[in-house]
Protein backbone atom coordinates (compact mmCIF):
# COMPACT_ATOMS: atom_id res chain seq x y z
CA UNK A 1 -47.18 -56.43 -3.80
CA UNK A 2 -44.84 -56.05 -0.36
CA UNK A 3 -42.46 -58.30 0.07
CA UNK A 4 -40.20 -58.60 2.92
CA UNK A 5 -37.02 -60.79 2.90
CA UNK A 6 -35.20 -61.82 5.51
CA UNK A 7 -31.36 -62.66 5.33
CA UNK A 8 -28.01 -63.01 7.48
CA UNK A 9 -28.98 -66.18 9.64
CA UNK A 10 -26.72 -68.66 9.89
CA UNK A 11 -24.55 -71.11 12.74
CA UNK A 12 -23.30 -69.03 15.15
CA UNK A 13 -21.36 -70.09 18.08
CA UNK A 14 -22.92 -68.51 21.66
CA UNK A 15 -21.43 -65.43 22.76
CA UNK A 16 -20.87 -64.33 19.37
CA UNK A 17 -23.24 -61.32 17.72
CA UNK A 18 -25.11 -61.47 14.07
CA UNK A 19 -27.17 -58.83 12.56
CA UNK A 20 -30.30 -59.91 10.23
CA UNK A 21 -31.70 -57.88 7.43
CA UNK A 22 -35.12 -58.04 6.02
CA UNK A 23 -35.48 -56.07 2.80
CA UNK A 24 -38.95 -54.29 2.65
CA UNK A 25 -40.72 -53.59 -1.60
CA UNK A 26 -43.44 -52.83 -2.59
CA UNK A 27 -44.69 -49.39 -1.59
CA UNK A 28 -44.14 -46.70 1.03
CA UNK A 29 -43.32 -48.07 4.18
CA UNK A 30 -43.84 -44.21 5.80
CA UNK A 31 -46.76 -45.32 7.94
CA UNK A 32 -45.96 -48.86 8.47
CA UNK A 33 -44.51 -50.16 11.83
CA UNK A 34 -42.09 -53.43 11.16
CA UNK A 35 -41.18 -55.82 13.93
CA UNK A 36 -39.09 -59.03 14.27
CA UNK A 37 -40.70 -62.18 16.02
CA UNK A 38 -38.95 -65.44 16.41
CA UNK A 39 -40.24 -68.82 16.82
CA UNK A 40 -39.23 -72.50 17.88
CA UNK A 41 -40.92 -75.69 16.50
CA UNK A 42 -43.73 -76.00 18.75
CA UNK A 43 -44.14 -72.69 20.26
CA UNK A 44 -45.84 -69.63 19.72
CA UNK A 45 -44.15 -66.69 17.60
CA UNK A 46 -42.31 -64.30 19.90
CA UNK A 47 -42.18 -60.65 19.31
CA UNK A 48 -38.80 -59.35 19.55
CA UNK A 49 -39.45 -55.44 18.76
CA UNK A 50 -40.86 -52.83 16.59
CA UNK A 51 -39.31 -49.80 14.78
CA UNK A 52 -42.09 -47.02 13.77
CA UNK A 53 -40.91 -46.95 10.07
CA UNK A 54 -41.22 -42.68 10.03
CA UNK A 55 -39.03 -41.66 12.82
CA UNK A 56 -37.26 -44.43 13.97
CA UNK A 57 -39.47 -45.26 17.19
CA UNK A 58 -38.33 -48.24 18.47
CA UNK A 59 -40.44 -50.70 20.95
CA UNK A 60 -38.53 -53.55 22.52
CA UNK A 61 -39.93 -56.19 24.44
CA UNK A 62 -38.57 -56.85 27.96
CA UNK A 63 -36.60 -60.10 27.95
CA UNK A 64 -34.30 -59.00 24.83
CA UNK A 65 -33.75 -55.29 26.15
CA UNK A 66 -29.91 -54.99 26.42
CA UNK A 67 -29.18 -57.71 23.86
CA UNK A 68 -31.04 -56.62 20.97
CA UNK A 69 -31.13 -53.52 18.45
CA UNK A 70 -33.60 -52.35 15.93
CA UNK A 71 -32.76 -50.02 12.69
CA UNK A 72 -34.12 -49.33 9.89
CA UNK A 73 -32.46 -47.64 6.79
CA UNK A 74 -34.69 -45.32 4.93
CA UNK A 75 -32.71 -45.00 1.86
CA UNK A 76 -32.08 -49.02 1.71
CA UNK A 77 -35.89 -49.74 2.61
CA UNK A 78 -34.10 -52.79 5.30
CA UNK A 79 -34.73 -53.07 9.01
CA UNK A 80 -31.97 -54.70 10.74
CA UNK A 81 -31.96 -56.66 14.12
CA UNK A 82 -28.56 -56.99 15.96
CA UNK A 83 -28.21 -60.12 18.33
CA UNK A 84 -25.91 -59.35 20.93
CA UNK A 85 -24.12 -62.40 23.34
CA UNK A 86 -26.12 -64.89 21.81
CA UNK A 87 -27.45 -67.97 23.92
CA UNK A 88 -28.30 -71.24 22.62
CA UNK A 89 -32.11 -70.58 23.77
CA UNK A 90 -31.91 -67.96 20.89
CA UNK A 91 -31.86 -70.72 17.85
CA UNK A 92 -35.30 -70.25 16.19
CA UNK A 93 -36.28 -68.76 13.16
CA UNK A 94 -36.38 -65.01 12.36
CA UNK A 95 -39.18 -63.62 10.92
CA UNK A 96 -39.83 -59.75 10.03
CA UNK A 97 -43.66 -58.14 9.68
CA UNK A 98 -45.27 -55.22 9.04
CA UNK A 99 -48.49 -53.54 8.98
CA UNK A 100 -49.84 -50.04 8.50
CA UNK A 101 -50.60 -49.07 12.20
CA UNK A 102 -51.35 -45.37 12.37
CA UNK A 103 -49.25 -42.81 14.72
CA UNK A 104 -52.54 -43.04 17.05
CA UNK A 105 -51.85 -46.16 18.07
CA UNK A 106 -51.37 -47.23 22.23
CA UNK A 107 -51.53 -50.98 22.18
CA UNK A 108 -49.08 -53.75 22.09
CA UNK A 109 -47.21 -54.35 19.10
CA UNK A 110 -46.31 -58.13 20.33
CA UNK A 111 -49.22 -59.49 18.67
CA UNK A 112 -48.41 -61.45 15.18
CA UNK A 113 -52.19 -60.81 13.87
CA UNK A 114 -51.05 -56.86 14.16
CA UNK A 115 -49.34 -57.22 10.60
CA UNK A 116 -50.13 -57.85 7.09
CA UNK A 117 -46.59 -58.94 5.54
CA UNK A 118 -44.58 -61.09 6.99
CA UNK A 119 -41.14 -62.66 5.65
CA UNK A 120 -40.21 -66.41 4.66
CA UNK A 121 -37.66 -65.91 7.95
CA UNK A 122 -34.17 -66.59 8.44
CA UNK A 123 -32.62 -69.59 10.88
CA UNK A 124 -30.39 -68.64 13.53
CA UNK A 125 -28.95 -71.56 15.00
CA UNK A 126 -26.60 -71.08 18.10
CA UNK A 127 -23.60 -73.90 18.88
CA UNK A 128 -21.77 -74.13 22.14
């Protein structure tokens, strides 16, 4: 059984950085892609970015290029996301997925229904 669980939200004050963990069990991740989304009470999930799990490919979506990172540590079985300057718009929850998604693959990875496994996510909440 996979389990994925997310940690290392918290209040934050804007401007300030935080880097979430989601711990990955359950079998081989070696083919699996793993992505953090975020989402706000009444709005859709939003995909963040995606690390190929063998490699280390990253994919990033556009609005959080420059502020945030993707990692994953093999040995640990954790992908990490770093939040850089935080903004107040950036309180939501933190949710990480994964799926197997073969090498082959040329679509988006911004699409929740993409994964199998997803986390119980991890509140970020950003103060002024």
């Amino acid at each position: 059984q996979v389990q994925l669980v997310e940690s290392g939200g918290g209040l934050v004050q804007a401007g300030d950085s935080l880097r979430l963990s989601c711990a990955a069990s359950g079998r081989s991740f070696s083919n699996y892609v793993m992505a953090w989304f975020r989402q706000v009470p009444g709005k859709e999930r939003e995909f963040l970015g995606a690390i190929r799990w063998s490699g280390g490919k990253t994919y990033l979506t556009d609005s959080v290029r420059g502020q945030v990172t993707i990692a994953r540590d093999n040995a640990e079985n954790t992908m990490y996301l770093e939040l850089n300057t935080l903004k107040l718009e950036n309180t939501a929850t933190y949710y990480c997925t994964g799926g197997p998604i073969p090498a082959t693959y040329t679509g988006t990875y911004r699409v929740p229904s993409l994964y199998l496994y997803w986390g119980q996510g991890t509140q970020v909440t950003v103060s002024s």
